[in-house]
C-alpha atoms as a PDB file:
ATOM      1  CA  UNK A   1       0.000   0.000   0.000  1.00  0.00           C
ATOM      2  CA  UNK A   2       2.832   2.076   0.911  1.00  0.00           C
ATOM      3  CA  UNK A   3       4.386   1.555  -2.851  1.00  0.00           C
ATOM      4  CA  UNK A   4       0.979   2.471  -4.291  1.00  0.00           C
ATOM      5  CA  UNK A   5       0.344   5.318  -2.773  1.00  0.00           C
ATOM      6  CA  UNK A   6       4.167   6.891  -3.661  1.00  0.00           C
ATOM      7  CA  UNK A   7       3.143   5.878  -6.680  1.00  0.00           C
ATOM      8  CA  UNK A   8       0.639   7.787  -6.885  1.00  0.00           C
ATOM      9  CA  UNK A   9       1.909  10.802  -5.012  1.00  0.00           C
ATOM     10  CA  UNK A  10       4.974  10.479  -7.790  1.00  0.00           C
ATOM     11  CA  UNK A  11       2.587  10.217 -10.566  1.00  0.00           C
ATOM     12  CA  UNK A  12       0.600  13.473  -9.049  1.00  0.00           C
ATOM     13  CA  UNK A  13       3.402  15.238  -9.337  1.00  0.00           C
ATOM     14  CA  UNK A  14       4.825  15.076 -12.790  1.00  0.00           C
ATOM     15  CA  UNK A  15       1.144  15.771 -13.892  1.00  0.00           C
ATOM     16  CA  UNK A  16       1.550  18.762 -12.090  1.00  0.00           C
ATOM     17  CA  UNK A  17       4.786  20.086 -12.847  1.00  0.00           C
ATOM     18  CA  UNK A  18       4.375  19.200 -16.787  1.00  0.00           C
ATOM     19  CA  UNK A  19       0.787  20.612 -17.026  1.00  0.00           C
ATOM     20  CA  UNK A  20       1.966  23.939 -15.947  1.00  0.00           C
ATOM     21  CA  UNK A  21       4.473  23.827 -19.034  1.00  0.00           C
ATOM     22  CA  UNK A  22       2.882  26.028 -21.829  1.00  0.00           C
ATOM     23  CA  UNK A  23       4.159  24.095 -24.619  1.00  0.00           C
ATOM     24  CA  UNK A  24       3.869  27.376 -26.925  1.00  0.00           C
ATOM     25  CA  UNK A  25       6.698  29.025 -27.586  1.00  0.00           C
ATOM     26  CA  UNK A  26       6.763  33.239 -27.831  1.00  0.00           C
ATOM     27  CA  UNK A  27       8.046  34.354 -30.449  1.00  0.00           C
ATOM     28  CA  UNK A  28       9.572  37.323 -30.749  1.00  0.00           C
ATOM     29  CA  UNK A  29       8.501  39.898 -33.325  1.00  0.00           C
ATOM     30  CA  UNK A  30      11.219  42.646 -34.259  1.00  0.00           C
ATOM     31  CA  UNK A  31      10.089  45.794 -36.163  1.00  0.00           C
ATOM     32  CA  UNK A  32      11.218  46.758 -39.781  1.00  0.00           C
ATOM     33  CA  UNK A  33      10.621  50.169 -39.088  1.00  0.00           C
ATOM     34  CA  UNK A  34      13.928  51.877 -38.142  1.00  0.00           C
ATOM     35  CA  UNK A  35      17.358  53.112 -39.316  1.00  0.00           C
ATOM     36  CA  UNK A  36      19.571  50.600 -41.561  1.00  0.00           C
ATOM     37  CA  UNK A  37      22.658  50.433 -42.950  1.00  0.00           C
ATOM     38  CA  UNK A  38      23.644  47.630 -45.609  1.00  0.00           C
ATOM     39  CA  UNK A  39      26.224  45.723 -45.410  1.00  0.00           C
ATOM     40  CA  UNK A  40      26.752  43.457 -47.611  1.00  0.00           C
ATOM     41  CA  UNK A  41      24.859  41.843 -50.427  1.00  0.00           C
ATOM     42  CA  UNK A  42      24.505  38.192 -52.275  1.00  0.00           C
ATOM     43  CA  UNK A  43      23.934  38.107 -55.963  1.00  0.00           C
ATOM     44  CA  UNK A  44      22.746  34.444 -57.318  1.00  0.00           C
ATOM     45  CA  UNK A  45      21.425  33.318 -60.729  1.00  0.00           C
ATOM     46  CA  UNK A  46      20.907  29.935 -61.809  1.00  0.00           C
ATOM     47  CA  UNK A  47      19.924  29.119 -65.687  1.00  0.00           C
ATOM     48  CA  UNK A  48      17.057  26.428 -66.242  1.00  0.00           C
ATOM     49  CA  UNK A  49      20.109  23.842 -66.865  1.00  0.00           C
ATOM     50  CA  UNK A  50      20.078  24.473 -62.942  1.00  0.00           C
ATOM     51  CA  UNK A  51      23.616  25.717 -63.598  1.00  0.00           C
ATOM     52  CA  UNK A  52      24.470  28.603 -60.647  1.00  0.00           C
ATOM     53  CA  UNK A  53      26.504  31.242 -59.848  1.00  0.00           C
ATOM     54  CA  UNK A  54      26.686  33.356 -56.621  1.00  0.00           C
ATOM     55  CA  UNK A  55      28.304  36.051 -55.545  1.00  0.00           C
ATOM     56  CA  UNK A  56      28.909  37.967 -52.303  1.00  0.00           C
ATOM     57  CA  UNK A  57      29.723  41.840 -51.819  1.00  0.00           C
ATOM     58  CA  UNK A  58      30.922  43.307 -48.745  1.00  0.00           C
ATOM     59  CA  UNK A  59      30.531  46.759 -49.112  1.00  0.00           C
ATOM     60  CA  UNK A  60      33.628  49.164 -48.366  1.00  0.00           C
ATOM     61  CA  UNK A  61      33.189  51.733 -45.004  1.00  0.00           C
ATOM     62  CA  UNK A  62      31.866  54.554 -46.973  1.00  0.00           C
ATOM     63  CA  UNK A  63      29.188  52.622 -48.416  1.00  0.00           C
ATOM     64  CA  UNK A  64      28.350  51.386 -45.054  1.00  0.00           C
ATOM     65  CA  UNK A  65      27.304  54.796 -44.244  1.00  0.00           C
ATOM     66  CA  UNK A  66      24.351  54.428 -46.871  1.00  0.00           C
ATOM     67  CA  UNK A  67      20.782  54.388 -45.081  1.00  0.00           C
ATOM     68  CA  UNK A  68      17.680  53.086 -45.902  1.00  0.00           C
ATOM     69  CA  UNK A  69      15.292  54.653 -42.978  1.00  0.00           C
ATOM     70  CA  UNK A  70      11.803  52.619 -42.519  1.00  0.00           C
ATOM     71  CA  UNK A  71       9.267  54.944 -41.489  1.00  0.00           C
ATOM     72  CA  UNK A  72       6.012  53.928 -39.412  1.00  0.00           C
ATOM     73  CA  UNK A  73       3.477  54.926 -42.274  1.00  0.00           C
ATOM     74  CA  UNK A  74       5.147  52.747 -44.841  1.00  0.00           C
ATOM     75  CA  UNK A  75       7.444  55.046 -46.276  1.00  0.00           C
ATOM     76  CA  UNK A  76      11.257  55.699 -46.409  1.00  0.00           C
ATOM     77  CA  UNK A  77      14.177  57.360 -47.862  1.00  0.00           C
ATOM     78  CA  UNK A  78      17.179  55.722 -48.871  1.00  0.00           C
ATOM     79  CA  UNK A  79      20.377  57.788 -49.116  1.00  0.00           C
ATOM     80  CA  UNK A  80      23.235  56.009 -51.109  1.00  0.00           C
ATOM     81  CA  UNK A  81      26.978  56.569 -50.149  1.00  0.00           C
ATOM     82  CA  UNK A  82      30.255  56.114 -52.162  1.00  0.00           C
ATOM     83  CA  UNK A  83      33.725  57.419 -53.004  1.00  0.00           C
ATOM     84  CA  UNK A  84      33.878  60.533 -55.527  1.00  0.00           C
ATOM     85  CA  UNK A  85      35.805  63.134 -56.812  1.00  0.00           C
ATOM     86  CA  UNK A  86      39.348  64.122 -56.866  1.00  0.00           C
ATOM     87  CA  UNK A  87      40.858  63.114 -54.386  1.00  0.00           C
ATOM     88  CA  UNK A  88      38.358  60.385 -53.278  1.00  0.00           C
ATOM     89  CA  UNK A  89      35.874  61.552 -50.475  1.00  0.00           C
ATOM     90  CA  UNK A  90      33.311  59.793 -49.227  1.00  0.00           C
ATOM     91  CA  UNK A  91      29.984  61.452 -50.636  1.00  0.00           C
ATOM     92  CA  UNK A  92      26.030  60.520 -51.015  1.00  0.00           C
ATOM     93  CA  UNK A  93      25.777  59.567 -54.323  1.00  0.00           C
ATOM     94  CA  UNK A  94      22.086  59.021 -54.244  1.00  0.00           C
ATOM     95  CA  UNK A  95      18.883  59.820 -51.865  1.00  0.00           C
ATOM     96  CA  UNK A  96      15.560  58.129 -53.166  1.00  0.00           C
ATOM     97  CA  UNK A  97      12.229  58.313 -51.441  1.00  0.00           C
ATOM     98  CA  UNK A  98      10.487  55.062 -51.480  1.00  0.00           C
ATOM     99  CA  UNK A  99       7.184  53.568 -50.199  1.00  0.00           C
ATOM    100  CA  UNK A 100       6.896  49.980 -48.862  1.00  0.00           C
ATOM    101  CA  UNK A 101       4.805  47.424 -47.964  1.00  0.00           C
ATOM    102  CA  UNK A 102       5.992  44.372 -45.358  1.00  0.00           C
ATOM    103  CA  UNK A 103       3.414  41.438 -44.552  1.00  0.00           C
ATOM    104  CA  UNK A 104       4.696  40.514 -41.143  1.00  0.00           C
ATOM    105  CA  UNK A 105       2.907  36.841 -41.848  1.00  0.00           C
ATOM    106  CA  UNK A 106       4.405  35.717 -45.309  1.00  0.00           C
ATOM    107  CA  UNK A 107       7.463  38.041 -44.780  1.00  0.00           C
ATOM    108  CA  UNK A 108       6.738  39.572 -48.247  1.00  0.00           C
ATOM    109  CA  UNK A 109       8.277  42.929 -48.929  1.00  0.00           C
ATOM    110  CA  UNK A 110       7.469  45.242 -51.885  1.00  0.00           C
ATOM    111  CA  UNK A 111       9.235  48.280 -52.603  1.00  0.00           C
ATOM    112  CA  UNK A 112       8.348  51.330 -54.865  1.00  0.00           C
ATOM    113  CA  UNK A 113      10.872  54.652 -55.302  1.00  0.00           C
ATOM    114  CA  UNK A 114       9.571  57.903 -56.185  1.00  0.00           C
ATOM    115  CA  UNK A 115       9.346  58.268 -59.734  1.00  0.00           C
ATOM    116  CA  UNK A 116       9.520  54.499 -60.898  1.00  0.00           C
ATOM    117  CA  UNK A 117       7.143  52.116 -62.855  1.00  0.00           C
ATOM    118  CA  UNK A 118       7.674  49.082 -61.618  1.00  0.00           C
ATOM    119  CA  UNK A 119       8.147  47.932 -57.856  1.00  0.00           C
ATOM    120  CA  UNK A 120      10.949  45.429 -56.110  1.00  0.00           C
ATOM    121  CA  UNK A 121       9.412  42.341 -54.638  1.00  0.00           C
ATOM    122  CA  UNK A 122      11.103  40.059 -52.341  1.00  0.00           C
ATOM    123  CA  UNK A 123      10.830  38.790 -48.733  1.00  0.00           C
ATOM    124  CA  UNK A 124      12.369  39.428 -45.407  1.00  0.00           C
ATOM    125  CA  UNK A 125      14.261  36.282 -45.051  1.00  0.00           C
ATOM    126  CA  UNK A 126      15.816  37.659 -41.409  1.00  0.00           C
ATOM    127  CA  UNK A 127      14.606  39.826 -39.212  1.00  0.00           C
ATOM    128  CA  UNK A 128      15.557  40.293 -35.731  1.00  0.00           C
ATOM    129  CA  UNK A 129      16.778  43.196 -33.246  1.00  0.00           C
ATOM    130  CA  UNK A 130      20.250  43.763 -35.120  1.00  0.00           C
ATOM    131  CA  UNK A 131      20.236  42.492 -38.486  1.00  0.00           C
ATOM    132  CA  UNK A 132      17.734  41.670 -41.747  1.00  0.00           C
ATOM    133  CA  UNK A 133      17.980  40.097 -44.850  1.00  0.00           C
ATOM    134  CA  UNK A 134      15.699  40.968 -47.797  1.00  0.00           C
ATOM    135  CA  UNK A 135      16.080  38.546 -50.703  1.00  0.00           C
ATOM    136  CA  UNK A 136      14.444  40.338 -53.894  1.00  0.00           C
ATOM    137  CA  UNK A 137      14.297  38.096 -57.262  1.00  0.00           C
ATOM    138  CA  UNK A 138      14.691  39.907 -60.924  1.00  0.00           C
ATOM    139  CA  UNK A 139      12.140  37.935 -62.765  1.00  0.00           C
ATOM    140  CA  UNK A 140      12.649  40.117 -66.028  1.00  0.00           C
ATOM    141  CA  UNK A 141      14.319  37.034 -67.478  1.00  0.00           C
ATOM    142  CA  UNK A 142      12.107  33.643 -67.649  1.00  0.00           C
ATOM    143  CA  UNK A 143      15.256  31.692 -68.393  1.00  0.00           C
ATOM    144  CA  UNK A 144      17.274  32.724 -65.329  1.00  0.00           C
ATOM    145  CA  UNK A 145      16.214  32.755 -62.039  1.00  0.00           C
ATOM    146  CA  UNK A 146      18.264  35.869 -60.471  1.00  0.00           C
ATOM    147  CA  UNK A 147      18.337  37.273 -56.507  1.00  0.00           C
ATOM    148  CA  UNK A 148      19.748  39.834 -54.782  1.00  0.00           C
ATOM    149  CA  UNK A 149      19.697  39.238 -50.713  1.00  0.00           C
ATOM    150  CA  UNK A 150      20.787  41.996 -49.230  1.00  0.00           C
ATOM    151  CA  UNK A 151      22.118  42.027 -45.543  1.00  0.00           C
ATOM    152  CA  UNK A 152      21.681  45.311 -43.492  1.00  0.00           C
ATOM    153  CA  UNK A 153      22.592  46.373 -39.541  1.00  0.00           C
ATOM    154  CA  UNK A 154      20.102  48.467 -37.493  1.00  0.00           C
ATOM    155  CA  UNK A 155      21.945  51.668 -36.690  1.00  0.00           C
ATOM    156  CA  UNK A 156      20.847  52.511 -32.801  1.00  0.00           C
ATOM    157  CA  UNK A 157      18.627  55.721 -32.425  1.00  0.00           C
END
């Protein structure tokens, strides 16, 4: 009787400690919205032979200092930096104003500048409090399958 009832006294306790378990994990959302830099970026096509090149850039300091700022109401401004002139100095080469649109639950990410046609699709392949990855294919060419995955920091405000 004395087995039987540790038994049971054992058996009353794993119910309780695992029942208390919430077998959901959180998980943790991180905002797009923000201040970026890139970084770096991965360029891949592959023909329909399945034949596939990639490569990577790692972009030089002063084009590090490039921003692409993600504003609450779905727009932005991107400000493109690079080496110029005579000597070299580090200058912005570019500023385009964009609008965007980011489906938190497919992680697809559309991108229009000012002034263009046509619109960037990809999808936000990372995201989390310090870096994110948007892949964007190039489907202007039905025989090559071509990305661009572009790898950015979040600069601290």
């Amino acid at each position: 009787m004395k087995k039987l009832a540790l038994l049971f006294a054992g058996l009353s306790l794993m119910v309780a400690t695992t029942a208390c378990k919430d077998d959901e994990e959180t998980v943790q959302e991180f905002p797009i919205v923000g201040t970026w830099k890139p970084v770096a970026e991965v360029r891949t096509e592959v023909d329909l032979d399945g034949v596939g090149v990639s490569d990577q850039i790692t972009y030089t300091a002063c084009q590090q200092q490039s921003t692409w700022v993600f504003s609450e109401n779905s727009s932005g401004k991107r400000t493109d930096k690079d080496e110029a002139g005579n000597p070299l100095v580090c200058s912005t080469i570019n500023q385009r104003n964009f609008s965007y649109v980011y489906t938190k639950s497919d992680k697809n990410f559309e991108i229009k500048y000012q002034g263009t046609v046509v619109s960037e699709k990809g999808q936000v392949v990372d995201l989390n409090a310090e870096t994110m990855n948007i892949k964007f294919v190039d489907n202007t060419d039905p025989t090559v399958y071509k990305t661009t995955t572009r790898t950015f920091k979040r600069i601290a405000q």
